[in-house]
Protein backbone atom coordinates (compact mmCIF):
# COMPACT_ATOMS: atom_id res chain seq x y z
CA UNK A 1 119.23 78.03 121.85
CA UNK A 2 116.33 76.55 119.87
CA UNK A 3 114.01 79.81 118.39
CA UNK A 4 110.33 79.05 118.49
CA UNK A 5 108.22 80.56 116.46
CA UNK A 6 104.60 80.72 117.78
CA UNK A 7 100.77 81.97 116.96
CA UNK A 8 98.14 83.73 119.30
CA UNK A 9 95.88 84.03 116.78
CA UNK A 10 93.36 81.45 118.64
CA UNK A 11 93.75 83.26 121.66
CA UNK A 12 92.84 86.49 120.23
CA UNK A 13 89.63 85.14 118.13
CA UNK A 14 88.49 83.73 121.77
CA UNK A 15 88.84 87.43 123.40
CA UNK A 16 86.82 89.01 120.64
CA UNK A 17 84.08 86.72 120.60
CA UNK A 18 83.61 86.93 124.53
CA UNK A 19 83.66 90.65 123.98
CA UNK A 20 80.95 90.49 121.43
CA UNK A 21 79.24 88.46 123.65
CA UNK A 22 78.77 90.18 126.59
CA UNK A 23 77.88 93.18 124.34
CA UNK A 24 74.90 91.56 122.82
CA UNK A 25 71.93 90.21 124.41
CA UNK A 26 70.50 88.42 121.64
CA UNK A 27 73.66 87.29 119.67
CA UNK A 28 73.04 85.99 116.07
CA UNK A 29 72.25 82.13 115.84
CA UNK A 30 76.16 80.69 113.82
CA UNK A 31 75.72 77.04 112.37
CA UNK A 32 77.21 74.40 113.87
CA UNK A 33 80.40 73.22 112.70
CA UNK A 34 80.70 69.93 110.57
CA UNK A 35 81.51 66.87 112.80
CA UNK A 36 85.53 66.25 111.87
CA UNK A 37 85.44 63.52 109.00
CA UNK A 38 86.50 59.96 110.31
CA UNK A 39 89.69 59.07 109.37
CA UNK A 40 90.92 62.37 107.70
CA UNK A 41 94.26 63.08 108.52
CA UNK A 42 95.76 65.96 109.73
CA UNK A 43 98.23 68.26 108.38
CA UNK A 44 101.68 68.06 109.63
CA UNK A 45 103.35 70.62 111.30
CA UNK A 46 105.65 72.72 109.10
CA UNK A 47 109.40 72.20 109.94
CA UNK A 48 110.94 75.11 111.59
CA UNK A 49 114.39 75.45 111.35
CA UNK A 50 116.22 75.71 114.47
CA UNK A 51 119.85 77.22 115.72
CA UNK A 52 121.59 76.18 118.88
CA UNK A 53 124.91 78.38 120.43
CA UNK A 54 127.47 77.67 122.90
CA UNK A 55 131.47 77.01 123.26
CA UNK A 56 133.53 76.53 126.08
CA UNK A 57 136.46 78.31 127.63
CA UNK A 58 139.38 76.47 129.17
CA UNK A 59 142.02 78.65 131.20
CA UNK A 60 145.40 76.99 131.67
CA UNK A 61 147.98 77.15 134.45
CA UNK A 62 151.51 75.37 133.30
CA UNK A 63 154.43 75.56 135.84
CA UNK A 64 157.70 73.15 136.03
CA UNK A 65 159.88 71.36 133.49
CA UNK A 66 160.09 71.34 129.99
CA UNK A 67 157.83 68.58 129.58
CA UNK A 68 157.54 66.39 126.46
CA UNK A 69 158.26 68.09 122.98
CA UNK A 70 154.83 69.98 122.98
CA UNK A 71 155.52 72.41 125.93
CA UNK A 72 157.79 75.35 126.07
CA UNK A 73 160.15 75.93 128.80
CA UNK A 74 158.70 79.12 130.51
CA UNK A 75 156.16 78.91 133.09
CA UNK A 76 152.62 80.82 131.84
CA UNK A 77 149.55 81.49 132.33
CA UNK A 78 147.52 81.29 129.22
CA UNK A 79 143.86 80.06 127.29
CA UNK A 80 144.23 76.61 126.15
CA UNK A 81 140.80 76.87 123.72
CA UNK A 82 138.31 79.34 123.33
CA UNK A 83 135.66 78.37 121.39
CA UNK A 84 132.01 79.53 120.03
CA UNK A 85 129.97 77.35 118.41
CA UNK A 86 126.55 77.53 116.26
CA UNK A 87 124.66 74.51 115.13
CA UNK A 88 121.12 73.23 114.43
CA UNK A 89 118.57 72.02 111.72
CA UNK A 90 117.81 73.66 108.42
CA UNK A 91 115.87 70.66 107.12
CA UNK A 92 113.91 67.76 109.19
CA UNK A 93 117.06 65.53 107.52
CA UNK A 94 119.61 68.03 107.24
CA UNK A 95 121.87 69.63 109.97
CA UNK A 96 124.76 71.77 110.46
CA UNK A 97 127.63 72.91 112.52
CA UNK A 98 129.87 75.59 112.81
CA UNK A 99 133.09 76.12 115.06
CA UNK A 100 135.35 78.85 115.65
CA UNK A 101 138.52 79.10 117.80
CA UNK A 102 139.37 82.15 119.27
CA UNK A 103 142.62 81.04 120.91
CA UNK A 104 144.57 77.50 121.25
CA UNK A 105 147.45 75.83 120.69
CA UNK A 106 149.86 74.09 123.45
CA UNK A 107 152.96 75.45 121.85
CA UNK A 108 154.04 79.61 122.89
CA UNK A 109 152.09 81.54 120.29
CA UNK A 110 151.29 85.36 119.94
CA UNK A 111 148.58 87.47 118.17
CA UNK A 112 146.18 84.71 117.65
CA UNK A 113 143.57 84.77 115.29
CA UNK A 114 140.01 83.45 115.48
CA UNK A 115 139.91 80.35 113.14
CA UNK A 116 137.62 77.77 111.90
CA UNK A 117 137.86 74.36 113.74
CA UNK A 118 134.76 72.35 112.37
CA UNK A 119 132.26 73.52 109.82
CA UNK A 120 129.89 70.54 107.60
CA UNK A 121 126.76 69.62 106.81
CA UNK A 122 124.95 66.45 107.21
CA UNK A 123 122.21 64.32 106.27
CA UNK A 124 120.65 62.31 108.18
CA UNK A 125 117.33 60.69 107.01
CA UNK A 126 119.01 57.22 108.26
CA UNK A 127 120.73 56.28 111.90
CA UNK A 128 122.77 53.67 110.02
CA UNK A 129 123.91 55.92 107.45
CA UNK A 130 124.77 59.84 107.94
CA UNK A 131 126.83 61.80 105.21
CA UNK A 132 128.51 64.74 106.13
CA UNK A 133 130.72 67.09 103.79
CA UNK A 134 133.33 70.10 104.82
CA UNK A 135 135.49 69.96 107.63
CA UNK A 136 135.14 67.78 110.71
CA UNK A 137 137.46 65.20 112.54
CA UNK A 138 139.60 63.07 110.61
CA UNK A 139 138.41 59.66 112.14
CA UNK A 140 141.94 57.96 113.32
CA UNK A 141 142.03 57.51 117.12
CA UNK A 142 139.48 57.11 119.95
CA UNK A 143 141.21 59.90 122.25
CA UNK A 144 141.34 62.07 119.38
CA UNK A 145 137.94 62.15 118.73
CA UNK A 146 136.80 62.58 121.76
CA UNK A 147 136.04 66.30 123.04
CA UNK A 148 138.36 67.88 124.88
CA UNK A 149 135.93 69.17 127.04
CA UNK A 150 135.24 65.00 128.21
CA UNK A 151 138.93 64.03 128.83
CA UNK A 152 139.83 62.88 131.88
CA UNK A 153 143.76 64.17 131.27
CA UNK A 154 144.29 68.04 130.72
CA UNK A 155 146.15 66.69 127.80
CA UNK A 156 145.95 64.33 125.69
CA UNK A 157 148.90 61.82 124.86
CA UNK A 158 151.70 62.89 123.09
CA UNK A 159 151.06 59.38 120.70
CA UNK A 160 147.37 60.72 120.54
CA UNK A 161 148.57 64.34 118.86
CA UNK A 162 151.55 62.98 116.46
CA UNK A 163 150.59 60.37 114.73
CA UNK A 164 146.48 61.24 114.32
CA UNK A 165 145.53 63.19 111.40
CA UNK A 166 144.36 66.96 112.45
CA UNK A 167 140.79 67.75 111.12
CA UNK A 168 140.02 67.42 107.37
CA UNK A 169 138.19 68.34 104.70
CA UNK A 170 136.12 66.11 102.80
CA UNK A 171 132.99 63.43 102.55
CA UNK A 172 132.32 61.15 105.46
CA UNK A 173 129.59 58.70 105.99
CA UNK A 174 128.84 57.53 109.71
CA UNK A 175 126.26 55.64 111.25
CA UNK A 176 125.64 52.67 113.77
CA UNK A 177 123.09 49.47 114.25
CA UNK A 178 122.09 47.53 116.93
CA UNK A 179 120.92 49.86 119.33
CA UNK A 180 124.15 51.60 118.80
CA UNK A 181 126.16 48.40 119.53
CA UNK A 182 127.92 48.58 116.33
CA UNK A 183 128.84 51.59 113.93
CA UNK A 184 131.12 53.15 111.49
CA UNK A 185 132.93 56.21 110.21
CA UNK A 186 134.28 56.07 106.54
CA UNK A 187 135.95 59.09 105.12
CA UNK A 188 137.72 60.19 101.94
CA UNK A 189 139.44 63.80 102.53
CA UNK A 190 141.97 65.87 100.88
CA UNK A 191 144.26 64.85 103.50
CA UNK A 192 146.47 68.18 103.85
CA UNK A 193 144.56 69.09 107.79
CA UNK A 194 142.11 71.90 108.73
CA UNK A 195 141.94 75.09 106.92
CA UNK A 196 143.33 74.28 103.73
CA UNK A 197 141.54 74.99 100.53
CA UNK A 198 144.09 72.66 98.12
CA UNK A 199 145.54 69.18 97.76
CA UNK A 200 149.21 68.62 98.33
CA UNK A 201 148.33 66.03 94.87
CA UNK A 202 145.27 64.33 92.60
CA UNK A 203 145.36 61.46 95.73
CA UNK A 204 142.79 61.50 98.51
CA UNK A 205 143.10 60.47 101.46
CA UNK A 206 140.90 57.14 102.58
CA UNK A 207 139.94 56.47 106.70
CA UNK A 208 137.95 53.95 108.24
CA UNK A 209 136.85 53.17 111.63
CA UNK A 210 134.79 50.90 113.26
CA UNK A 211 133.48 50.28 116.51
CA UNK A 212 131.60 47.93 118.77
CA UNK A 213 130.02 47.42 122.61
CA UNK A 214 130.41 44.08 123.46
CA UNK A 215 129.21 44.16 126.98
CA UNK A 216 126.64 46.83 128.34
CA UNK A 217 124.84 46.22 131.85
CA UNK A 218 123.17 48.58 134.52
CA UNK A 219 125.98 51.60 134.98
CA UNK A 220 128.39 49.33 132.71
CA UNK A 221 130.06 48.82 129.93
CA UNK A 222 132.72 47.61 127.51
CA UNK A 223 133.86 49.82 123.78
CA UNK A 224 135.91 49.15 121.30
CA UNK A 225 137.25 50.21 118.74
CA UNK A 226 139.50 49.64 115.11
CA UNK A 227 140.78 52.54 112.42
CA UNK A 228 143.29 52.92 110.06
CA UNK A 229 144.33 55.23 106.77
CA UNK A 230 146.25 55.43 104.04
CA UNK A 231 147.37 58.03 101.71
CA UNK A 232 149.82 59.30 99.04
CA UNK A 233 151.29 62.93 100.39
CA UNK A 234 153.55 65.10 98.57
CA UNK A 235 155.78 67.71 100.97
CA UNK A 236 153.37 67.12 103.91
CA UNK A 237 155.33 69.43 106.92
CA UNK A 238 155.91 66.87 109.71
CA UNK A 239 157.48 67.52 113.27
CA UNK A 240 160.79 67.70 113.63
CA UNK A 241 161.39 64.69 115.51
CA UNK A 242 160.41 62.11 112.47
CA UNK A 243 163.91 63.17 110.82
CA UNK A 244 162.26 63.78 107.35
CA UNK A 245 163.73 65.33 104.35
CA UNK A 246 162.88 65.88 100.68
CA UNK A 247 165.97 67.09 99.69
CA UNK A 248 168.55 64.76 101.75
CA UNK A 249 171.37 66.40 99.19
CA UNK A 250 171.10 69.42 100.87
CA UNK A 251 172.30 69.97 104.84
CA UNK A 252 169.74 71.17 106.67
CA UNK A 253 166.02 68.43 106.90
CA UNK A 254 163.36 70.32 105.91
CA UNK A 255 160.44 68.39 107.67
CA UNK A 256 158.79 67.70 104.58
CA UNK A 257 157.19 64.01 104.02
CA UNK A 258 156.51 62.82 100.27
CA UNK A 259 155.48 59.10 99.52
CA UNK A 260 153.01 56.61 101.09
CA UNK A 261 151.23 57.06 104.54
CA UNK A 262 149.43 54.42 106.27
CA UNK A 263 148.40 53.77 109.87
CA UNK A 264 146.49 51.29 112.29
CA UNK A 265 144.98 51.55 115.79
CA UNK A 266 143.47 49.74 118.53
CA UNK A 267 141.01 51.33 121.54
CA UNK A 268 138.97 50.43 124.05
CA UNK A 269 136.84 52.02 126.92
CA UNK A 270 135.72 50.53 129.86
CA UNK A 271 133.54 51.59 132.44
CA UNK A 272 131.37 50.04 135.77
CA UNK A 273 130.13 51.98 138.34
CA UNK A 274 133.09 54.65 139.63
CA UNK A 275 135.62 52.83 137.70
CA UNK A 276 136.95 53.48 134.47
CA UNK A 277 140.20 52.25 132.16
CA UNK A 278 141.02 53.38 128.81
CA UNK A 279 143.94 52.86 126.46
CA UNK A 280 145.14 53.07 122.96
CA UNK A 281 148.03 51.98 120.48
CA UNK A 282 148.85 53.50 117.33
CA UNK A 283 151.07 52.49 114.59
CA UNK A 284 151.86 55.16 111.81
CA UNK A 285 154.42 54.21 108.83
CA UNK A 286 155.73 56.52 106.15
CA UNK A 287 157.79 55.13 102.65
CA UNK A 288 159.33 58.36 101.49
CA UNK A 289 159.99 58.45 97.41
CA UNK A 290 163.28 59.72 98.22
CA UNK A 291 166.01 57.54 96.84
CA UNK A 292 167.59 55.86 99.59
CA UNK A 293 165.33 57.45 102.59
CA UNK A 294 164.72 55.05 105.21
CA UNK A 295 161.12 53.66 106.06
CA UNK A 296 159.71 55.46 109.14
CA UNK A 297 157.71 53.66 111.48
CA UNK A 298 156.10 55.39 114.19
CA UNK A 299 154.28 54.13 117.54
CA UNK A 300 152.56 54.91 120.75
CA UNK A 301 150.24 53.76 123.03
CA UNK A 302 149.28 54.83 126.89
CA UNK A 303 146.70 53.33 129.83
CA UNK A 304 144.42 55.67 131.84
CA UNK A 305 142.86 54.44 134.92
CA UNK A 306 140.23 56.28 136.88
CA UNK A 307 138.09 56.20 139.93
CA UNK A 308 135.39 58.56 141.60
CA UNK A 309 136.79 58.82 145.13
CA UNK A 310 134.03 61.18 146.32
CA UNK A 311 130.54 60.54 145.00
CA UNK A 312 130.62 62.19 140.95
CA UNK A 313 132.36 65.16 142.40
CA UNK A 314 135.66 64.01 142.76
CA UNK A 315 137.94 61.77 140.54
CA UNK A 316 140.98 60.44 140.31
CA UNK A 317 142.97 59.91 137.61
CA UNK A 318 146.23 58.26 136.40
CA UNK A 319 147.94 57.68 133.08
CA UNK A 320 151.49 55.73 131.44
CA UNK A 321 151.96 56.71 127.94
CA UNK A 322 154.81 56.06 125.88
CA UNK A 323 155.93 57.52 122.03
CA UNK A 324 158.48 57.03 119.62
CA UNK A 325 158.36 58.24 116.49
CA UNK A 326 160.82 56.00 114.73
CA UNK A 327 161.00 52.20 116.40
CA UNK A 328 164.47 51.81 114.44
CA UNK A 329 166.29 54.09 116.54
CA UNK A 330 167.21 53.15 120.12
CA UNK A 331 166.56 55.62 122.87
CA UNK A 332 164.37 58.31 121.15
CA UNK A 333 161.04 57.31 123.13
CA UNK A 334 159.11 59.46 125.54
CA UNK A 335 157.15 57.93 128.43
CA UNK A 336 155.35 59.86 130.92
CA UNK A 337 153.45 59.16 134.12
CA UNK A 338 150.63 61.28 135.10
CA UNK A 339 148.50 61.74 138.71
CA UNK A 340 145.71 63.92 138.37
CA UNK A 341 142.45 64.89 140.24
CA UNK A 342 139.33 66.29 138.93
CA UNK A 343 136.35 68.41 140.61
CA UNK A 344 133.11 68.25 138.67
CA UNK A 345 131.22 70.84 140.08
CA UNK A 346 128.86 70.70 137.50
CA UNK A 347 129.62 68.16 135.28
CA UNK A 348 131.68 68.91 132.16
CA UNK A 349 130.05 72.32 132.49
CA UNK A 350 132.07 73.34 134.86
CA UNK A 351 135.12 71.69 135.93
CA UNK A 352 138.69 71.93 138.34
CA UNK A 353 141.15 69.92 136.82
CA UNK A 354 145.52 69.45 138.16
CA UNK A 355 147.72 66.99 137.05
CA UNK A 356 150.94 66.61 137.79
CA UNK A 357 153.61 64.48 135.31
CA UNK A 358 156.71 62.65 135.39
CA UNK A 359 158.41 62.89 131.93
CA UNK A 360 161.20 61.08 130.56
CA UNK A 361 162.48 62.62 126.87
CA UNK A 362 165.19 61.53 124.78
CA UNK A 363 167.16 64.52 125.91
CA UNK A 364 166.58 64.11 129.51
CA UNK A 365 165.04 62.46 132.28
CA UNK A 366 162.26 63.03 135.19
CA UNK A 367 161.00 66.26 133.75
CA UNK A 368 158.57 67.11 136.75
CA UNK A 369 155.59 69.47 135.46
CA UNK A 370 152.55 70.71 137.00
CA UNK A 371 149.52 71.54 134.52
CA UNK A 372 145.99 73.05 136.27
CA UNK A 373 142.77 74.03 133.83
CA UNK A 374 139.55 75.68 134.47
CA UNK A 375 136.83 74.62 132.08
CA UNK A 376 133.40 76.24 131.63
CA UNK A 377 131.22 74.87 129.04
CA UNK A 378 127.71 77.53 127.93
């Protein structure tokens, strides 16, 4: 919601004067003002600052089978994000934004607190070169940086939320060329995810990604895109499935990764008329400094095809992702299919979305689940 700040001050000189006009038959004579100098220029207009709110809610239904390692096993009812946000312009080359989450998480949770999910500044005085500092997307994965509020899945993959890198805090330069053909995100963070005020060690963090459109026509085009990271962690808490321990002497893992961290991935986006095909792969290894600790390597990748089936109301959706988290040990992947429809009744804004999956975990097999969201954007 931009605030304008305005004057009426002309308005109200021109209403006086008319008054005192028709009040005076014989006005006083007022010189004629000075012909505007050629060429002078004219002031420009102060910058006001301006402030923008919205969020979205997204209301979840989740019935069936255990699903993947992400879901629990009871049916529920529940909000999968509620979120308020505030940004805007404090300077002509200087903007901000601020997010809060007021609920979230796809895990079972109780009492949730409101917490922050993105909240930087950035410059912006050139297209080819923005720098933003504080707490924004870690930029590692073309599904994960796209909103939630866009996806064509409820969900995204389960190779999309384990081996990309949470939000961060830290510096990040961005910018693109070419019409927006080509750009870039660079950023050095403390690497230790959102909401955390100190570094696991003296090491940073380092991410790059680049992107490019090598084919755009009328209602077409072809994206993408190229990342990768590495770091140094120390005790970084991991899922469970990666196996990790920092004390292997003792009998129980403790989840904990310490040593190198590097990863690479591969995106595109495609898109012509109703159609539209995206996919992904990730690869994600960790050297742990334990003595004799194996070398994890981790990797995922899925395909999404979609179609509008009834003008841009109604689309169709499906997905085959598959995940395992280390490619050393034999039957510990997860693949899952996914069918979905979507209604846009108005847009993203508001927006009917059920899909139904086929999972297959290392546990079990065909793990049939039914997922339904209601999204409303403000």
């Amino acid at each position: 919601m931009r605030v304008p700040v305005g004057t009426i001050a002309v308005s109200v000189f021109t209403l006086s004067a008319g008054l005192a006009f028709a009040q005076s038959a014989t006005p006083p004579p007022t010189p004629a003002d000075p012909p505007p100098a050629q060429g002078a220029p004219s002031a420009a207009p102060a910058f006001k600052p301006t402030l923008t709110i919205g969020g979205y809610l997204q209301g979840q239904l989740d019935v069936g089978a255990d699903g993947d390692s992400r879901f629990p096993s009871s049916n529920r009812f529940f909000l999968r994000r509620a979120r308020l946000t505030a940004s805007g312009s404090v300077l002509r080359t200087l903007t901000y934004r601020v997010q809060a989450e007021f609920a979230g998480g796809l895990g079972s949770t109780s009492g949730v607190t409101a917490s922050l999910t993105d909240g930087y500044v950035e410059w912006t005085r050139y297209s080819q070169a923005h720098v933003r500092f504080g707490q924004f997307k870690s930029p590692y994965g073309r599904e994960w940086l796209e909103s939630s509020t866009q996806l064509v899945t409820i969900e995204r993959s389960l190779a999309s939320d384990r081996l990309t890198l949470n939000r961060q805090i830290g510096v990040e330069a961005l910018g693109d060329a070419h019409g927006g053909r080509v750009g870039y995100l660079a950023a050095m963070v403390n690497g230790n995810g959102r909401n955390t005020t100190v570094n696991d060690n003296s090491d940073f963090m380092y991410l790059v990604r680049g992107t490019a459109t090598p084919w755009r026509g009328a209602g077409a085009r072809l994206d993408v895109g190229v990342n990768g990271f590495w770091s140094r962690d120390t005790k970084l808490t991991m899922a469970p499935e990666f196996g990790f321990d920092s004390t292997p002497f003792t009998p129980a893992a403790d989840n904990l990764f310490t040593g190198r961290h590097s990863g690479a991935g591969l995106d595109e986006h495609f898109e012509r008329g109703v159609w539209g095909l995206d996919a992904e792969w990730l690869r994600v290894r960790f050297e742990q400094d334990a003595a004799g600790a194996p070398v994890v390597t981790s990797q995922g990748w899925y395909v999404t095809p979609s179609a509008f089936v009834f003008r841009r109301l109604l689309q169709a959706v499906g997905r085959y992702e598959w995940y395992r988290p280390d490619i050393e040990i034999a039957g510990n992947e997860t693949s899952t299919w996914t069918g979905g429809l979507n209604y846009y009744a108005r847009g993203d804004n508001a927006k009917l979305m059920v899909d139904y999956l086929w999972v297959t975990t290392p546990k079990s097999t065909d793990h049939a689940k039914l997922l339904a969201r209601v999204q409303v954007m403000f």
